[in-house]
N, C-alpha and C. Protein backbone atom coordinates (compact mmCIF):
# COMPACT_ATOMS: atom_id res chain seq x y z
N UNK A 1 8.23 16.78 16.62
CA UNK A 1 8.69 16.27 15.34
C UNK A 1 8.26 17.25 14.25
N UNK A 2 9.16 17.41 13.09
CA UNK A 2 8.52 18.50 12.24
C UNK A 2 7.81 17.86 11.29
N UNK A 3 7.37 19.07 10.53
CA UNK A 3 6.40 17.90 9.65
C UNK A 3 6.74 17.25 8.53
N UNK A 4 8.20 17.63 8.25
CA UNK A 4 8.54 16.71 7.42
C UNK A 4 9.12 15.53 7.45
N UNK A 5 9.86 15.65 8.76
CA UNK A 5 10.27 14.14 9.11
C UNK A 5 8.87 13.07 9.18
N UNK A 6 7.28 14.05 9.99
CA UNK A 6 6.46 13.08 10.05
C UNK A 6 5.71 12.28 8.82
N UNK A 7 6.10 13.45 7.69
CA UNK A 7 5.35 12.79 6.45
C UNK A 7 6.41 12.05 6.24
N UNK A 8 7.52 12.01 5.93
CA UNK A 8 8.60 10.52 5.59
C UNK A 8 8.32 9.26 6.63
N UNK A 9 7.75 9.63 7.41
CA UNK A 9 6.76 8.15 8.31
C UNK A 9 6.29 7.53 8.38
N UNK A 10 5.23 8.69 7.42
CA UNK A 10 4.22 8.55 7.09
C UNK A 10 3.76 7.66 6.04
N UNK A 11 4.77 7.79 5.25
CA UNK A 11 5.22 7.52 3.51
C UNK A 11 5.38 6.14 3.94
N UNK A 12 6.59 5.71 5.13
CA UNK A 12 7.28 4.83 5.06
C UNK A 12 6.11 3.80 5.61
N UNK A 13 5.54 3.83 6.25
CA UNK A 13 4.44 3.44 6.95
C UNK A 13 3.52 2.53 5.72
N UNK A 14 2.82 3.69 5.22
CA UNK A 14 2.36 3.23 3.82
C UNK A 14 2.84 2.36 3.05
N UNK A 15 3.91 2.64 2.47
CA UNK A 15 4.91 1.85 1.70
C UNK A 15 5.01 0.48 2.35
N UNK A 16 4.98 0.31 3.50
CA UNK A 16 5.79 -0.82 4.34
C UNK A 16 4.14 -2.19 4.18
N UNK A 17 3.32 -1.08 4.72
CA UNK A 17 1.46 -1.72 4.59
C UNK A 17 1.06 -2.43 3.17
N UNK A 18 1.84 -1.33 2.02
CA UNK A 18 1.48 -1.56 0.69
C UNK A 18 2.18 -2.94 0.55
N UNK A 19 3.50 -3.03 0.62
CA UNK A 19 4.27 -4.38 0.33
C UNK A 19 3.95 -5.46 0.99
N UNK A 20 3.70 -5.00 2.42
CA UNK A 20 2.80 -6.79 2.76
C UNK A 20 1.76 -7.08 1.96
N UNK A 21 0.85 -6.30 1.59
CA UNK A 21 -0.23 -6.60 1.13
C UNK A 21 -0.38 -6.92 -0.31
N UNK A 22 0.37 -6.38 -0.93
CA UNK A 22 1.08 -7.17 -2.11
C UNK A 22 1.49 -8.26 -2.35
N UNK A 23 2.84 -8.75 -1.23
CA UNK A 23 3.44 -9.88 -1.41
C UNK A 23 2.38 -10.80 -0.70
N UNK A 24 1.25 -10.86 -0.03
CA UNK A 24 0.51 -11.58 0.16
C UNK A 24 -0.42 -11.89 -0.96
N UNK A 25 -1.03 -10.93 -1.59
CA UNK A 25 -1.73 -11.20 -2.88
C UNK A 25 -0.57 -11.89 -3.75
N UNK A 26 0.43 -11.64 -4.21
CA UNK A 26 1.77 -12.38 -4.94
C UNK A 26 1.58 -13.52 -4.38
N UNK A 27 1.71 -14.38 -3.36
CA UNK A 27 1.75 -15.85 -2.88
C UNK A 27 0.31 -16.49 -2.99
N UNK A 28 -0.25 -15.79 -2.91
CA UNK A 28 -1.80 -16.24 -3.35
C UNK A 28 -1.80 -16.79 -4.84
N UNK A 29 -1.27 -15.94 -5.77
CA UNK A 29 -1.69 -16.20 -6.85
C UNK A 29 -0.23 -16.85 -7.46
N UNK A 30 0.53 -17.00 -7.38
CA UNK A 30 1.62 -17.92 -7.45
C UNK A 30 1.86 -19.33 -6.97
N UNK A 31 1.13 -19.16 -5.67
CA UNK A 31 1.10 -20.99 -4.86
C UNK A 31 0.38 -21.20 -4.52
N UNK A 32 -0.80 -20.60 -4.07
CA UNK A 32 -2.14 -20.78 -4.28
C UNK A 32 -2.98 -21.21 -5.87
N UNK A 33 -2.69 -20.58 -6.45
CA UNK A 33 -3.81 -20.53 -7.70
C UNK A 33 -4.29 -19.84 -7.87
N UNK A 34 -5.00 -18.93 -6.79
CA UNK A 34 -6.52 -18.04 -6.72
C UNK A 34 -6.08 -16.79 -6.88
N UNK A 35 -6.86 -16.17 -7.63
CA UNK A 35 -6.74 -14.63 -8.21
C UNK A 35 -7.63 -14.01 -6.65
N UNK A 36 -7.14 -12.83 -7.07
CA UNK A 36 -7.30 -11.89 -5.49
C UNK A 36 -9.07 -11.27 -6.14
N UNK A 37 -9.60 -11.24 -4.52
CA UNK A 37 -10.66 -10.70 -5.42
C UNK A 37 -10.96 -9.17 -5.29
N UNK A 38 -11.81 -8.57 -6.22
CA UNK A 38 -12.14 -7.40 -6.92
C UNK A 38 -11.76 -6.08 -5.64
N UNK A 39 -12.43 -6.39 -4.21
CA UNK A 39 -12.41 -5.75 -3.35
C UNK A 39 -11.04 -5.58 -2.87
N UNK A 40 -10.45 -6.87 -2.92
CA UNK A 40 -8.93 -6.51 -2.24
C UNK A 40 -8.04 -5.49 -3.04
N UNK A 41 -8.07 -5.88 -4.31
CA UNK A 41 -7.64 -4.93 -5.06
C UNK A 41 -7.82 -3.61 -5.26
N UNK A 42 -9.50 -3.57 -5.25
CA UNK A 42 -9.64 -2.51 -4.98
C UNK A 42 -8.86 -1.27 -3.71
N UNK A 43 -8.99 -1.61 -2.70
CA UNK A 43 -8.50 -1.26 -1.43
C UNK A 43 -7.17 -1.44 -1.66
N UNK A 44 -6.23 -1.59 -2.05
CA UNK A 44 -4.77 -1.58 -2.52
C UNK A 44 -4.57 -0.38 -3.32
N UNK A 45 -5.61 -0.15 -4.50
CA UNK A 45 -5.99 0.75 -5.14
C UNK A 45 -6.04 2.11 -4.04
N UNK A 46 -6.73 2.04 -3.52
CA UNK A 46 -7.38 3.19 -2.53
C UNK A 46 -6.01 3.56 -1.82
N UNK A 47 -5.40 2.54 -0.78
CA UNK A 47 -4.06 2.89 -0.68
C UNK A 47 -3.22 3.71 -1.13
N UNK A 48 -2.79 3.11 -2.68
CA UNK A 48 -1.84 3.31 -3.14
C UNK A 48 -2.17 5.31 -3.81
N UNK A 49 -3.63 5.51 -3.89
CA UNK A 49 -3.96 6.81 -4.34
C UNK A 49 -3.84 8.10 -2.58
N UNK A 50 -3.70 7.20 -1.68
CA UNK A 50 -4.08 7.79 -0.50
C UNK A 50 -2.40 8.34 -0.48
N UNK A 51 -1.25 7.40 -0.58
CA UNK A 51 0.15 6.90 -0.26
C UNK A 51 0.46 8.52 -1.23
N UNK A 52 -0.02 8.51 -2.68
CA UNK A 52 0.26 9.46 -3.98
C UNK A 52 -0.06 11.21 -3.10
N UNK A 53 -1.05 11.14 -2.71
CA UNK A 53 -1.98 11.87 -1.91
C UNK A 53 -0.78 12.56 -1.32
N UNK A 54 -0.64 11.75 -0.19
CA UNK A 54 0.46 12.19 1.00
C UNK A 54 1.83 12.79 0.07
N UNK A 55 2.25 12.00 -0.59
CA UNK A 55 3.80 12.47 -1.15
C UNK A 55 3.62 13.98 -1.86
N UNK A 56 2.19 14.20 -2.82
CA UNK A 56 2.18 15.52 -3.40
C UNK A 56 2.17 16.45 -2.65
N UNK A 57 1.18 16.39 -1.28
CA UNK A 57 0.97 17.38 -0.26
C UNK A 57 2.12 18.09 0.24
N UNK A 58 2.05 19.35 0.70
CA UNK A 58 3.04 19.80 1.05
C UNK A 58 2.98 20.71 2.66
């Protein structure tokens, strides 16, 4: 595989991890009530800089 098809995988991968984990925090705090806490967010955070990471690299 070359390496650019593997970073679009890679990306997609990410992307795909990021949105569950989102729309799970989203139903939490929509039909639940409860705000997400500090750590989860955090680590979404971390993600989403890791996800940025990958796309600049070349």
């Amino acid at each position: 595989m070359n390496d650019v098809v593997q970073k679009k995988e890679n990306v997609k991968m990410h992307l795909k991890d990021l949105r569950q984990n989102l729309k799970k925090m989203h139903l939490e705090v929509t039909e639940e009530l409860v705000l997400p806490h500090p750590d989860d967010v955090k680590k979404l955070m971390t993600k989403m800089d890791q996800l940025l990471k990958l796309i600049e690299s070349k």
